[in-house]
PDB file of N, CA and C in Angstrom:
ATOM      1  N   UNK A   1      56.751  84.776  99.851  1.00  0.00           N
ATOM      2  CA  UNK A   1      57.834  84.001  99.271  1.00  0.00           C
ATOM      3  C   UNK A   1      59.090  84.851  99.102  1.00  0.00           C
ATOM      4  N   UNK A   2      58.840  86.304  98.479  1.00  0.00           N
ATOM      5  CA  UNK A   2      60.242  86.721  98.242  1.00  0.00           C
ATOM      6  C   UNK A   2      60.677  87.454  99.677  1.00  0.00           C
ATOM      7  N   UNK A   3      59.902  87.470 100.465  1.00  0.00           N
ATOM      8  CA  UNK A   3      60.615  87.962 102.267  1.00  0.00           C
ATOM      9  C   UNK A   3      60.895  87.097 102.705  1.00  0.00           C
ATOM     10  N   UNK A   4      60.962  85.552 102.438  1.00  0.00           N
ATOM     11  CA  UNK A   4      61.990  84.617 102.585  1.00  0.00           C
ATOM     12  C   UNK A   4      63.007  84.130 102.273  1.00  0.00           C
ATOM     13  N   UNK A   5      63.045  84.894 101.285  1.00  0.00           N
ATOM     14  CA  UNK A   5      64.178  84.467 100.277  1.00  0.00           C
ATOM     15  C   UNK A   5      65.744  85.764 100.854  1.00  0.00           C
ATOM     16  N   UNK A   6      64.537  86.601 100.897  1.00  0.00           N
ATOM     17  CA  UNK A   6      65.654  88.008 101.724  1.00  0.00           C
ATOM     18  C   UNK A   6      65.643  87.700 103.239  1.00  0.00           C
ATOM     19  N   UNK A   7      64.602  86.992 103.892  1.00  0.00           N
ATOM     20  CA  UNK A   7      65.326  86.819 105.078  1.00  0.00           C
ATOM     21  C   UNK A   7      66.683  85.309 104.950  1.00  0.00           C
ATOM     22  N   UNK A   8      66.893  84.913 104.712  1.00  0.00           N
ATOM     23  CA  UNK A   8      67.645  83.799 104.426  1.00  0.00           C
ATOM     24  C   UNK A   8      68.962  84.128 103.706  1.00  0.00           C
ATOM     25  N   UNK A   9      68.687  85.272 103.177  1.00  0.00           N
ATOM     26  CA  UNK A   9      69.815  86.381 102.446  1.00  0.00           C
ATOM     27  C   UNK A   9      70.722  86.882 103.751  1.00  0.00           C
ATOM     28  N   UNK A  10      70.204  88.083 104.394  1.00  0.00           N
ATOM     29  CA  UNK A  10      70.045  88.161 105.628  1.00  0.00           C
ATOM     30  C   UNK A  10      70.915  87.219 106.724  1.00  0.00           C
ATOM     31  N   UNK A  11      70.271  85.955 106.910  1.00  0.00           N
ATOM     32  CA  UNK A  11      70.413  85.409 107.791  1.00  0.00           C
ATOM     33  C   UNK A  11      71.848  84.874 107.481  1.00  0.00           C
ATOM     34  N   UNK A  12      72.255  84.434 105.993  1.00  0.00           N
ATOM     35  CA  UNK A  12      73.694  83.991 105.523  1.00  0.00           C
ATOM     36  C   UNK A  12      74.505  85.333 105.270  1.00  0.00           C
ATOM     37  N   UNK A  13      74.304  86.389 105.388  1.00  0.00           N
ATOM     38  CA  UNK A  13      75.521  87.554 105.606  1.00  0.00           C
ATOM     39  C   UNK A  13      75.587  87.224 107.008  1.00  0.00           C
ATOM     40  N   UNK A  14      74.902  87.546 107.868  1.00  0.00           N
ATOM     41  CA  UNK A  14      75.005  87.502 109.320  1.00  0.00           C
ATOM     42  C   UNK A  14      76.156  86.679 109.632  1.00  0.00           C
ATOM     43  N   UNK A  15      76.055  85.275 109.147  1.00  0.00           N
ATOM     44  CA  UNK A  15      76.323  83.766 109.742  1.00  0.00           C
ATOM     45  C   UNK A  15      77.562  83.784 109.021  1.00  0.00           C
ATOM     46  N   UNK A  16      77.904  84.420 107.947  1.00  0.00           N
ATOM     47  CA  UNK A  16      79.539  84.524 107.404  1.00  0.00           C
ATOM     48  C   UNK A  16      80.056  85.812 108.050  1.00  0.00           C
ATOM     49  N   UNK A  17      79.520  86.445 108.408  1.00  0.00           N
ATOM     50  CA  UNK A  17      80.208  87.652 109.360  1.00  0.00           C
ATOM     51  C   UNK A  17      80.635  87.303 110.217  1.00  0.00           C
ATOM     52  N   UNK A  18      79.671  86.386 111.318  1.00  0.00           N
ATOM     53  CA  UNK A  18      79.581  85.669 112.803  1.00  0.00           C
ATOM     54  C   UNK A  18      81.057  84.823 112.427  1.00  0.00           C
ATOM     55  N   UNK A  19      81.206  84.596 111.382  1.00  0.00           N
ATOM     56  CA  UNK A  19      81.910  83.206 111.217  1.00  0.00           C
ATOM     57  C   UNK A  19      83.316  83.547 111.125  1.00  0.00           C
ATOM     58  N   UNK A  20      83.352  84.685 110.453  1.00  0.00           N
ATOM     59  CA  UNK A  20      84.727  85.368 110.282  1.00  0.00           C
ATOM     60  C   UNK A  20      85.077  85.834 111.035  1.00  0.00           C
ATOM     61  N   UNK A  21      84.113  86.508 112.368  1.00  0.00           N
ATOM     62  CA  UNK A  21      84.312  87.150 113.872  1.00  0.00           C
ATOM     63  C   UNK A  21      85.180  86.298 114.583  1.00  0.00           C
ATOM     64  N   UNK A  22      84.577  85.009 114.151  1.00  0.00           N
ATOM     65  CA  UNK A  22      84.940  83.777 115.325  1.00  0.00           C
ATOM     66  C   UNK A  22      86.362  83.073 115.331  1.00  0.00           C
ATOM     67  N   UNK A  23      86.169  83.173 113.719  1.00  0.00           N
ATOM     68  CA  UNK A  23      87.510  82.623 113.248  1.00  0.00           C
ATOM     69  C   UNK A  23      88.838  83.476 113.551  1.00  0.00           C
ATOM     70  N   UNK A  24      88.253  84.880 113.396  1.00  0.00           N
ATOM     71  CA  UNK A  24      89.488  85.787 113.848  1.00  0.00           C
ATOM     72  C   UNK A  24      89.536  86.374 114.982  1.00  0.00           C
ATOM     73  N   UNK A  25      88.799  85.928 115.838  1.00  0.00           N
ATOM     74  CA  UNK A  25      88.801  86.300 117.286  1.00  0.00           C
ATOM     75  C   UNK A  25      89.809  85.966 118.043  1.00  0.00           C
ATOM     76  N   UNK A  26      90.459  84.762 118.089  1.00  0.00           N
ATOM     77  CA  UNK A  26      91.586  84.872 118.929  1.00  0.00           C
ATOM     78  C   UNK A  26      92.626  85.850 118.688  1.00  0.00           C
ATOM     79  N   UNK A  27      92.899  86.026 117.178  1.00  0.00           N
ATOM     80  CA  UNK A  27      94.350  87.061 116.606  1.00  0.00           C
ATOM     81  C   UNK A  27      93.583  88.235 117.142  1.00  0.00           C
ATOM     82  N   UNK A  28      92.317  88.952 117.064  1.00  0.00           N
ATOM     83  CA  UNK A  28      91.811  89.979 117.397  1.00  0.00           C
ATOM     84  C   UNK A  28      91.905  90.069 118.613  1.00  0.00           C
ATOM     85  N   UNK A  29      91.543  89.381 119.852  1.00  0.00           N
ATOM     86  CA  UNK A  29      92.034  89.437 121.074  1.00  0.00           C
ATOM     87  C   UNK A  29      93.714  89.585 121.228  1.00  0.00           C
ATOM     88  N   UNK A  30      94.373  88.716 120.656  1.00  0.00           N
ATOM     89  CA  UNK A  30      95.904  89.275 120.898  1.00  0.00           C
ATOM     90  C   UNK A  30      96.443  90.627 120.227  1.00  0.00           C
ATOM     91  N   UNK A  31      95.943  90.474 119.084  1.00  0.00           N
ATOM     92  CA  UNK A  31      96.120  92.091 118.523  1.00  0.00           C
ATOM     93  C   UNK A  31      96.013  93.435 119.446  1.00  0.00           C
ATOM     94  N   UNK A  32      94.579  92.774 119.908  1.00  0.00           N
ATOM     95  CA  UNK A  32      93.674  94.424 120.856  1.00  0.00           C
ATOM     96  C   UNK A  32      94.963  93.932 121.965  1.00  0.00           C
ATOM     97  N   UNK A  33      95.707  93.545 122.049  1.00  0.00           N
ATOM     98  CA  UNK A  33      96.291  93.450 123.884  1.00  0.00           C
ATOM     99  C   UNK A  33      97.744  93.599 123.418  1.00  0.00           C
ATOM    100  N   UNK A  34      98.255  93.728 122.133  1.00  0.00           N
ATOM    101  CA  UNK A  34      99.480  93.980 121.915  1.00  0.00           C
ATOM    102  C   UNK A  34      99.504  95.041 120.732  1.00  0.00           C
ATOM    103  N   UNK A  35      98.463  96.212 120.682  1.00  0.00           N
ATOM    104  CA  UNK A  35      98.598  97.583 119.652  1.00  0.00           C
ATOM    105  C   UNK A  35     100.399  98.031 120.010  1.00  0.00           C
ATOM    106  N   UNK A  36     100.800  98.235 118.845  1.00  0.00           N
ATOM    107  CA  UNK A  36     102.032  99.158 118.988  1.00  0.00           C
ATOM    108  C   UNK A  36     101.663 101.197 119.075  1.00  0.00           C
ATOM    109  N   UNK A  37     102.247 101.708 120.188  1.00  0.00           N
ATOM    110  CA  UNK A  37     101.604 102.587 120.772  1.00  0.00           C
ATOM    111  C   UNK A  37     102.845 103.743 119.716  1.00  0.00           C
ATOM    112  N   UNK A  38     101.980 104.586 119.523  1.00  0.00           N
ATOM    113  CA  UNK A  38     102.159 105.851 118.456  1.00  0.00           C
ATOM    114  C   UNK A  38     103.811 106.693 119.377  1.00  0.00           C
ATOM    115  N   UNK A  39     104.984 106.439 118.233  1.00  0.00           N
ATOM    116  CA  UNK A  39     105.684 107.147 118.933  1.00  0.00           C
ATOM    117  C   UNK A  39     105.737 108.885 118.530  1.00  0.00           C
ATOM    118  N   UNK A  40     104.909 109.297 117.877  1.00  0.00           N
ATOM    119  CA  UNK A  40     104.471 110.475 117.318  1.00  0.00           C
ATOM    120  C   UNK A  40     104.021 111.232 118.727  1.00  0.00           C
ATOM    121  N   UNK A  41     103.154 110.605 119.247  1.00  0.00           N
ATOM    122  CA  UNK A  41     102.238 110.907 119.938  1.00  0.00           C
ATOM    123  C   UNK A  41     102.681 110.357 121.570  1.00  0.00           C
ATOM    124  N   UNK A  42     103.756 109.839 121.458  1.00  0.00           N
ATOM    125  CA  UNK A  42     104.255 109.502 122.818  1.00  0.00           C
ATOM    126  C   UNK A  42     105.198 110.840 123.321  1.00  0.00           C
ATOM    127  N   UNK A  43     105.944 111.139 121.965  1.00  0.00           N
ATOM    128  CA  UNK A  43     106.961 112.564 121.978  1.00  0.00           C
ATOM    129  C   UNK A  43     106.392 113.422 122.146  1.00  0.00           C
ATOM    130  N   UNK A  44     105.522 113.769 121.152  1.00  0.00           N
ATOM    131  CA  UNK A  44     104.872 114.756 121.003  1.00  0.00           C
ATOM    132  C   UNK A  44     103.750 115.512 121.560  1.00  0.00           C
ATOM    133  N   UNK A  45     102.865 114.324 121.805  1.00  0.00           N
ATOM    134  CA  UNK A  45     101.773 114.780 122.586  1.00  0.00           C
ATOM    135  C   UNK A  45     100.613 114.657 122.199  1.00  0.00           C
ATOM    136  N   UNK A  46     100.843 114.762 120.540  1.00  0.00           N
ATOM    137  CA  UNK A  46      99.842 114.689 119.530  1.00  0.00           C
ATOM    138  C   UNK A  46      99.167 113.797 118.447  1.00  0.00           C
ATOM    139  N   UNK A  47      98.248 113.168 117.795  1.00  0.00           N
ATOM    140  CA  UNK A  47      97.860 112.178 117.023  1.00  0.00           C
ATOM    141  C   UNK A  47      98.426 112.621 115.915  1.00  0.00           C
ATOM    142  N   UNK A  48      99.196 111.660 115.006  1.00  0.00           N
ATOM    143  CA  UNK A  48      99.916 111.929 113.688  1.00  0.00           C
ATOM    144  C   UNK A  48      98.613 111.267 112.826  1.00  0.00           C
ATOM    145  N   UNK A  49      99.271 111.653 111.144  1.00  0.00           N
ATOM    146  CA  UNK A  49      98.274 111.209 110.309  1.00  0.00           C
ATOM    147  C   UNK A  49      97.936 109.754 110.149  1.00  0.00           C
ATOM    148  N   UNK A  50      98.673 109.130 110.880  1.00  0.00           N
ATOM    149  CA  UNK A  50      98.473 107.437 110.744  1.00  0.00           C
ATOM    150  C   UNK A  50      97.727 107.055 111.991  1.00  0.00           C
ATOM    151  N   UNK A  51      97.278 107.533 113.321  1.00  0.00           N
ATOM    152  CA  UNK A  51      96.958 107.210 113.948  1.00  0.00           C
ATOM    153  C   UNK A  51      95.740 106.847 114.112  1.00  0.00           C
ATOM    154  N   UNK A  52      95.019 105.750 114.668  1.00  0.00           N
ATOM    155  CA  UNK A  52      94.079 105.417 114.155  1.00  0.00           C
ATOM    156  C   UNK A  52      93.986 104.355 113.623  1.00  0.00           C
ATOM    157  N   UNK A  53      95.057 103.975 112.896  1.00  0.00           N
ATOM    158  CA  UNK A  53      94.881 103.066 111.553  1.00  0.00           C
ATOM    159  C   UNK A  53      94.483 101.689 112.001  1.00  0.00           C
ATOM    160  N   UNK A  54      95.214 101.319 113.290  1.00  0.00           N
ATOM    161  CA  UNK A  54      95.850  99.691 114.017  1.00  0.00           C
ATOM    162  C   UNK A  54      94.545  99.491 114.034  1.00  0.00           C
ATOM    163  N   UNK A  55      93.520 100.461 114.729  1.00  0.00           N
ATOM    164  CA  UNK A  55      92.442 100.002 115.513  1.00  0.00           C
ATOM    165  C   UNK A  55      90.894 100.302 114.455  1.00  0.00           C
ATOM    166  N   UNK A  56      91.582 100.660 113.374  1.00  0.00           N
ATOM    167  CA  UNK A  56      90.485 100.789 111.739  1.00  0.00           C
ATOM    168  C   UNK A  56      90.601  99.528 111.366  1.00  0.00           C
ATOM    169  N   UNK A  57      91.692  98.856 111.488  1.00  0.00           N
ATOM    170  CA  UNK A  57      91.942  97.839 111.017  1.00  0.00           C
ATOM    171  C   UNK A  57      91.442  96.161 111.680  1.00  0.00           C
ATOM    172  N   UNK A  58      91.539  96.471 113.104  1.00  0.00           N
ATOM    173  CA  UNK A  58      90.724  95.763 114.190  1.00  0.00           C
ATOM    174  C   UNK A  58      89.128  95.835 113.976  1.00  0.00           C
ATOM    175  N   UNK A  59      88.893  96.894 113.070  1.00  0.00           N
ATOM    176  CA  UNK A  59      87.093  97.140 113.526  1.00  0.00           C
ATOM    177  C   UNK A  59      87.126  96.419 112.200  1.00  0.00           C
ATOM    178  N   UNK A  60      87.979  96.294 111.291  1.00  0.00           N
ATOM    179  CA  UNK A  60      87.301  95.687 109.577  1.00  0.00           C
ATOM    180  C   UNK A  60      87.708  94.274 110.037  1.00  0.00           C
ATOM    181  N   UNK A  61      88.634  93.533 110.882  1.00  0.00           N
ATOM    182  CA  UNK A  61      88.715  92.152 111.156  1.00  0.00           C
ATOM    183  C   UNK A  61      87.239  91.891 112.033  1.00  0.00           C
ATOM    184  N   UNK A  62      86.466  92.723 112.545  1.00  0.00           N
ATOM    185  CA  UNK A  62      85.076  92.305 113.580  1.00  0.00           C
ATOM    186  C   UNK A  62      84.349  92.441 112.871  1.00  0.00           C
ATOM    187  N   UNK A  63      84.117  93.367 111.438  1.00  0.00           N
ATOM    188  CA  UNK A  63      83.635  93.268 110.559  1.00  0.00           C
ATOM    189  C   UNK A  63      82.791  94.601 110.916  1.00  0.00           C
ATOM    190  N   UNK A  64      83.374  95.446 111.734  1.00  0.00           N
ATOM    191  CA  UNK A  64      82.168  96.485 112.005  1.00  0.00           C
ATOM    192  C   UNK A  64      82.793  97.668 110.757  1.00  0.00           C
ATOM    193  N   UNK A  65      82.549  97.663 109.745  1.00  0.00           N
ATOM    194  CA  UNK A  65      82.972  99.093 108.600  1.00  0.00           C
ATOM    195  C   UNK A  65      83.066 100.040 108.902  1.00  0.00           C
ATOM    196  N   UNK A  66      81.774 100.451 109.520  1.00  0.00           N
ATOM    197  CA  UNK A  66      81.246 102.246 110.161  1.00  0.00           C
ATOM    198  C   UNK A  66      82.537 102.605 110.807  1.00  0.00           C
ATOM    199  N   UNK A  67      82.927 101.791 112.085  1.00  0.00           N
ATOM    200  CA  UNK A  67      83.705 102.126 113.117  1.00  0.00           C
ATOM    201  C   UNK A  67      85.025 102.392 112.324  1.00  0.00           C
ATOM    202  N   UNK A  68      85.583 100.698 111.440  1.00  0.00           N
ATOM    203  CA  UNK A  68      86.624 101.072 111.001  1.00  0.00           C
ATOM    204  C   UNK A  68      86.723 102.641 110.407  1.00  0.00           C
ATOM    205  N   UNK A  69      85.509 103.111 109.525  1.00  0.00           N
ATOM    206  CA  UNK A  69      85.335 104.045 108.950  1.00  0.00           C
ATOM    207  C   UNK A  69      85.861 105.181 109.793  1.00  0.00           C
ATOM    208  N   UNK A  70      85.436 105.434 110.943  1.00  0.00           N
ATOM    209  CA  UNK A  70      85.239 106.660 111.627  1.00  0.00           C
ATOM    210  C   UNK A  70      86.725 106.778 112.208  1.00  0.00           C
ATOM    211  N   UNK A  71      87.147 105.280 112.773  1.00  0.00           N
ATOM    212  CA  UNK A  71      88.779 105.295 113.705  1.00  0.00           C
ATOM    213  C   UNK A  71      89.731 105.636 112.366  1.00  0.00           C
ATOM    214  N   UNK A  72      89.205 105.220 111.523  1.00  0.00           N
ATOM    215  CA  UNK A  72      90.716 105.819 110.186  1.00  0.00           C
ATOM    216  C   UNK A  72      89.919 105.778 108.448  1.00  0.00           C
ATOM    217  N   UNK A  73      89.476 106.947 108.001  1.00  0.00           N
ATOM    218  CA  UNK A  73      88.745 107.626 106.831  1.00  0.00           C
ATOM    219  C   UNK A  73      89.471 106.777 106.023  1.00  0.00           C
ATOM    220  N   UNK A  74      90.951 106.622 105.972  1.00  0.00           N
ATOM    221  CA  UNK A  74      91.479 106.648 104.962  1.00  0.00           C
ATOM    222  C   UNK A  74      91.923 105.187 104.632  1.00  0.00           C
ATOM    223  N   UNK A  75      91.382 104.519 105.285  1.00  0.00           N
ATOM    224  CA  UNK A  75      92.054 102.727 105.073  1.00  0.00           C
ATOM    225  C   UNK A  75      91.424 102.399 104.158  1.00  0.00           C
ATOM    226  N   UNK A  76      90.440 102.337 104.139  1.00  0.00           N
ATOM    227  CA  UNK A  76      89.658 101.629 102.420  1.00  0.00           C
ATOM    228  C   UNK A  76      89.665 102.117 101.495  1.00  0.00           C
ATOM    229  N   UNK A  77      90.393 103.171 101.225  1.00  0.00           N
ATOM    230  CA  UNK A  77      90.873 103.842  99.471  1.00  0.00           C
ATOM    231  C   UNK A  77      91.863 103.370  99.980  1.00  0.00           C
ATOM    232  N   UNK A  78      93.082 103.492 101.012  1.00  0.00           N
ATOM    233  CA  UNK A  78      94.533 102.751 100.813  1.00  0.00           C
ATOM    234  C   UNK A  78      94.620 101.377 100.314  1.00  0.00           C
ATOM    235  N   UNK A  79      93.351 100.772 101.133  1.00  0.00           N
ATOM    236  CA  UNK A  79      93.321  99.314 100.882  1.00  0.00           C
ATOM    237  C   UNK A  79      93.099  98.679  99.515  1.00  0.00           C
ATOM    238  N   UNK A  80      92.226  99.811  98.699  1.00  0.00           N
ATOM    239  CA  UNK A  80      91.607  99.649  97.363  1.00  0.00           C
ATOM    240  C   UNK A  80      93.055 100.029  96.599  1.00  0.00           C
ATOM    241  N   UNK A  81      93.713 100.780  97.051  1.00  0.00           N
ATOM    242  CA  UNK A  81      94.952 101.381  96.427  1.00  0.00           C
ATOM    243  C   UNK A  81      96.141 100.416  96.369  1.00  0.00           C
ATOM    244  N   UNK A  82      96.324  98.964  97.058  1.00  0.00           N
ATOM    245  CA  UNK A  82      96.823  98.498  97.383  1.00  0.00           C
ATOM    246  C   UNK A  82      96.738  97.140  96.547  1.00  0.00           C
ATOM    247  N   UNK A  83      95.521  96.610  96.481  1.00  0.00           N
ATOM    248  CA  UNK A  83      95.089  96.084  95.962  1.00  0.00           C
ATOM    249  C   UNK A  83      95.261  95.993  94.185  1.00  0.00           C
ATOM    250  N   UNK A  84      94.953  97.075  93.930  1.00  0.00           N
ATOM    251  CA  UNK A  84      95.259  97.717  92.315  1.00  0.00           C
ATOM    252  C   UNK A  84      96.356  97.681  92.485  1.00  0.00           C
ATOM    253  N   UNK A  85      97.390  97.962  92.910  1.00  0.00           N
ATOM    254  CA  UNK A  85      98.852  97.793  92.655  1.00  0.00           C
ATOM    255  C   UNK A  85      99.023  96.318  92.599  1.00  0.00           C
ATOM    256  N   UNK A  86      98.967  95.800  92.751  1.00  0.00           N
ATOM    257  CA  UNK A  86      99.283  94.311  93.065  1.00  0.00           C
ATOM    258  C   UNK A  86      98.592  93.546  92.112  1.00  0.00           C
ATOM    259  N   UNK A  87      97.365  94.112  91.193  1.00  0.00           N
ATOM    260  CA  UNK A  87      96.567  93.495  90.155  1.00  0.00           C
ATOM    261  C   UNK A  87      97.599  94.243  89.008  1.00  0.00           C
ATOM    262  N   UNK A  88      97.759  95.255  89.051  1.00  0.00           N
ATOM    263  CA  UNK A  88      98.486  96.250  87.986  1.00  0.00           C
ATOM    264  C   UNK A  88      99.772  95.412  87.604  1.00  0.00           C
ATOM    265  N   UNK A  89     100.666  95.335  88.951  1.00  0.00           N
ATOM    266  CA  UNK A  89     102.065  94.658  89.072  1.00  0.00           C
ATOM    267  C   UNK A  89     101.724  92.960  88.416  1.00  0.00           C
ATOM    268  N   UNK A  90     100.859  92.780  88.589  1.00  0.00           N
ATOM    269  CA  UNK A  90     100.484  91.301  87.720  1.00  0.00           C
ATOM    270  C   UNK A  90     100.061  91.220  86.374  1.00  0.00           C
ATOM    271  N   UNK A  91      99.188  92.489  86.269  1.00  0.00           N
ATOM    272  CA  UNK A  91      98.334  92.093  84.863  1.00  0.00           C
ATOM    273  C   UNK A  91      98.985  93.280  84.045  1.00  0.00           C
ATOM    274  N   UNK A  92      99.805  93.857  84.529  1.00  0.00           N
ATOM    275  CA  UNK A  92     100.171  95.307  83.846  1.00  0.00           C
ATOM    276  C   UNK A  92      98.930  96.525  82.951  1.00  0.00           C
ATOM    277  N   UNK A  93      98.112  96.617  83.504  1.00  0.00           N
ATOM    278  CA  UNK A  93      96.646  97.449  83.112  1.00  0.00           C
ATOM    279  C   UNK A  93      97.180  98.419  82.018  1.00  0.00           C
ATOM    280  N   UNK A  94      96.866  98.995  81.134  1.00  0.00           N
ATOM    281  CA  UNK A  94      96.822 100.007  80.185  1.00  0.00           C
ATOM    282  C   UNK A  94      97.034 101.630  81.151  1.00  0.00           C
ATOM    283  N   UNK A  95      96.753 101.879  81.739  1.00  0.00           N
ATOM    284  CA  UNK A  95      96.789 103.281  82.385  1.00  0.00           C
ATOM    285  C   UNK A  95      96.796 102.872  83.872  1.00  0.00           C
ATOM    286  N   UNK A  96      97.181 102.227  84.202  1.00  0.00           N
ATOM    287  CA  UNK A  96      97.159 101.264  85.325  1.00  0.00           C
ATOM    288  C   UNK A  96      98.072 102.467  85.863  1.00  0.00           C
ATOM    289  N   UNK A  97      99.472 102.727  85.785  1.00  0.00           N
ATOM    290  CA  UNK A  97     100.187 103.913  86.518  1.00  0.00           C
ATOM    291  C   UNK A  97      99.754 105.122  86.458  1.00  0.00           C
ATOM    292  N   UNK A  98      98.980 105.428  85.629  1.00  0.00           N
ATOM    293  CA  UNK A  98      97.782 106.890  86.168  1.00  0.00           C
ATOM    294  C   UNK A  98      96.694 106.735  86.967  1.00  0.00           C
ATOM    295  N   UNK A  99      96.003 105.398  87.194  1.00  0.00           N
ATOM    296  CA  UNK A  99      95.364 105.334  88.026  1.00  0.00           C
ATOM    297  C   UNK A  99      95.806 105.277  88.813  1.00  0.00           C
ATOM    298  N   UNK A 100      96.991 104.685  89.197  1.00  0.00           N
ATOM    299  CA  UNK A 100      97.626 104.591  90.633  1.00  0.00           C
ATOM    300  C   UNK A 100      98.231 105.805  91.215  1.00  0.00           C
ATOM    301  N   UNK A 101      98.536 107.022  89.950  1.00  0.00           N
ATOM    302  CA  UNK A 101      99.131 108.365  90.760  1.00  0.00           C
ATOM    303  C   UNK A 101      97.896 108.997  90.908  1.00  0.00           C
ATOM    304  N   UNK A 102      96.958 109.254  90.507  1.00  0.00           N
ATOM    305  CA  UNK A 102      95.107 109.624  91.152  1.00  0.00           C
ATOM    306  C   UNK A 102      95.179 109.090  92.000  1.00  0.00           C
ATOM    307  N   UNK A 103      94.954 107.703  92.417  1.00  0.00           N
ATOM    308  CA  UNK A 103      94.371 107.165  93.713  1.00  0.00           C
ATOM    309  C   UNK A 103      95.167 107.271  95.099  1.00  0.00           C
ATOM    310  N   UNK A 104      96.825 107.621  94.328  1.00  0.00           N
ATOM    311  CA  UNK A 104      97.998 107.901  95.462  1.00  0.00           C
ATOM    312  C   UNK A 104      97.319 109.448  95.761  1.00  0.00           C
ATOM    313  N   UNK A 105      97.193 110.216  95.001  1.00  0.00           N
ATOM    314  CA  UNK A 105      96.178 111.849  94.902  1.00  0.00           C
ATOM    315  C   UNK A 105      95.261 111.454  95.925  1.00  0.00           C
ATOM    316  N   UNK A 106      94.206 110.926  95.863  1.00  0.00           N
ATOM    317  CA  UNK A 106      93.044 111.001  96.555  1.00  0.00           C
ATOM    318  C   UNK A 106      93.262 110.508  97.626  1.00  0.00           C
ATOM    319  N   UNK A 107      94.358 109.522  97.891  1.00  0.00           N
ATOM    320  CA  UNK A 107      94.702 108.795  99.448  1.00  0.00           C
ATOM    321  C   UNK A 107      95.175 110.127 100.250  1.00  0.00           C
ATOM    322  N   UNK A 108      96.039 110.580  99.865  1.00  0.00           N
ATOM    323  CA  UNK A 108      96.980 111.746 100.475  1.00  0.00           C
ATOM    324  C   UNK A 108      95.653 112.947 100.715  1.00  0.00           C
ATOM    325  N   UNK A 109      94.395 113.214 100.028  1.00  0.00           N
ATOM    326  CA  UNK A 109      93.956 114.086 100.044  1.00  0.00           C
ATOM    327  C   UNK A 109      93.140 113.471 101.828  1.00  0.00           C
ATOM    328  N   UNK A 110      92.429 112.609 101.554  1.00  0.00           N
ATOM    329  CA  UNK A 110      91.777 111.732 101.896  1.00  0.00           C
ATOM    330  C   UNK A 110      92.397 111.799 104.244  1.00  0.00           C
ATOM    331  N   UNK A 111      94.024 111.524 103.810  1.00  0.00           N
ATOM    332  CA  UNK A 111      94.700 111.584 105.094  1.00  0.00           C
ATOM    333  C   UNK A 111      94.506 113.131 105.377  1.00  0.00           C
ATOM    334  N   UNK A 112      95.299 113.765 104.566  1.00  0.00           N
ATOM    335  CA  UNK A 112      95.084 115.450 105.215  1.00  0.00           C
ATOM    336  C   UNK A 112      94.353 115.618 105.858  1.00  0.00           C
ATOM    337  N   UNK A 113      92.894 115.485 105.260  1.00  0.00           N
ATOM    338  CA  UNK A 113      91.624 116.047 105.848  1.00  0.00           C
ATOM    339  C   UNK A 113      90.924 115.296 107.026  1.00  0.00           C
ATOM    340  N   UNK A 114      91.401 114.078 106.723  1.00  0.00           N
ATOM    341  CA  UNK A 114      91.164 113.421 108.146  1.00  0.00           C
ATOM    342  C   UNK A 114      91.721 113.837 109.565  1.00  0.00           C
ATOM    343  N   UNK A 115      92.906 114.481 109.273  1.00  0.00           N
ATOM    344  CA  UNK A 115      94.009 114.374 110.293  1.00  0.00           C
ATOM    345  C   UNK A 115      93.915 116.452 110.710  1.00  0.00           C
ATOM    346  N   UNK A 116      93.056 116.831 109.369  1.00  0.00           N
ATOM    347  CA  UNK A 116      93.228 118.068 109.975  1.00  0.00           C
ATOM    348  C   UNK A 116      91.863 118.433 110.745  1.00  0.00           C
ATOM    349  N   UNK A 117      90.667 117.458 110.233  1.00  0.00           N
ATOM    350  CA  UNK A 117      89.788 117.467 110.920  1.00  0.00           C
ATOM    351  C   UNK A 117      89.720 116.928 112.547  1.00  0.00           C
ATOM    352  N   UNK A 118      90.607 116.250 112.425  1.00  0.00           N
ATOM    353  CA  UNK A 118      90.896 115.867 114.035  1.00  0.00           C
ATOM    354  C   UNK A 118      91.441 116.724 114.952  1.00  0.00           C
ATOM    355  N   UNK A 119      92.696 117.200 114.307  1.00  0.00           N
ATOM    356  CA  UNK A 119      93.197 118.287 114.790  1.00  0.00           C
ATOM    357  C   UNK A 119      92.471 119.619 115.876  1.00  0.00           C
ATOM    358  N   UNK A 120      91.141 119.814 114.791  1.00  0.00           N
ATOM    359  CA  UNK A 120      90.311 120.873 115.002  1.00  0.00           C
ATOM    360  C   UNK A 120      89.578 120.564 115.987  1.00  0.00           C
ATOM    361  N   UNK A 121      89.340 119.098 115.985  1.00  0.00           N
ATOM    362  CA  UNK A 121      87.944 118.588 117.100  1.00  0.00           C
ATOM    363  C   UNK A 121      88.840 118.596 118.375  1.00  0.00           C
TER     364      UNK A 121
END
């Protein structure tokens, strides 16, 4: 009884994932065929600290996390960072602007190391 209850669990993440794939599949197809191409890296030669991001952002609309994860470290603390501003700017939080200069801290830490780890590879 209760391995039915988790497969059926299961089976409705799947089917709202599938669903959100589907729904955003056409913008995701035009997206993937119109990326704006890095002028950092057109001059230069080299991947800047934002690069990455368009196509982190493509893997969290397919719903794949890992990938988004790996193409850009730093989008889901920005995104979380983003978010809180916009709850803060509404609800005005008690320490709400110290959390937001920490989490601006940990974003910036967050890019460095991404971008210097790339660097290296």
């Amino acid at each position: 009884m209760l391995s039915e209850i988790w497969k059926n669990r299961i089976k409705f993440f799947f089917s709202v994932r599938n669903l959100s794939f589907y729904y955003f599949c056409p913008m995701i197809a035009w997206l993937e065929k119109h990326m704006l191409p890095c002028p950092v890296k057109q001059t230069m030669g080299m991947d800047c600290p934002g690069c990455g991001m368009q196509r982190a952002i493509l893997e969290l609309f397919k719903g794949n996390f890992v990938e988004s994860f790996i193409a850009y470290p730093a989008l889901m603390p920005i995104m979380a960072m983003l978010i809180f501003l916009v709850l803060h700017l509404k609800f005005d939080f008690k320490h709400g602007a110290l959390i937001l200069k920490i989490a601006f801290i940990i974003n910036a830490i967050v890019i460095s190391l991404s971008y210097f780890l790339k660097l290296i590879h």
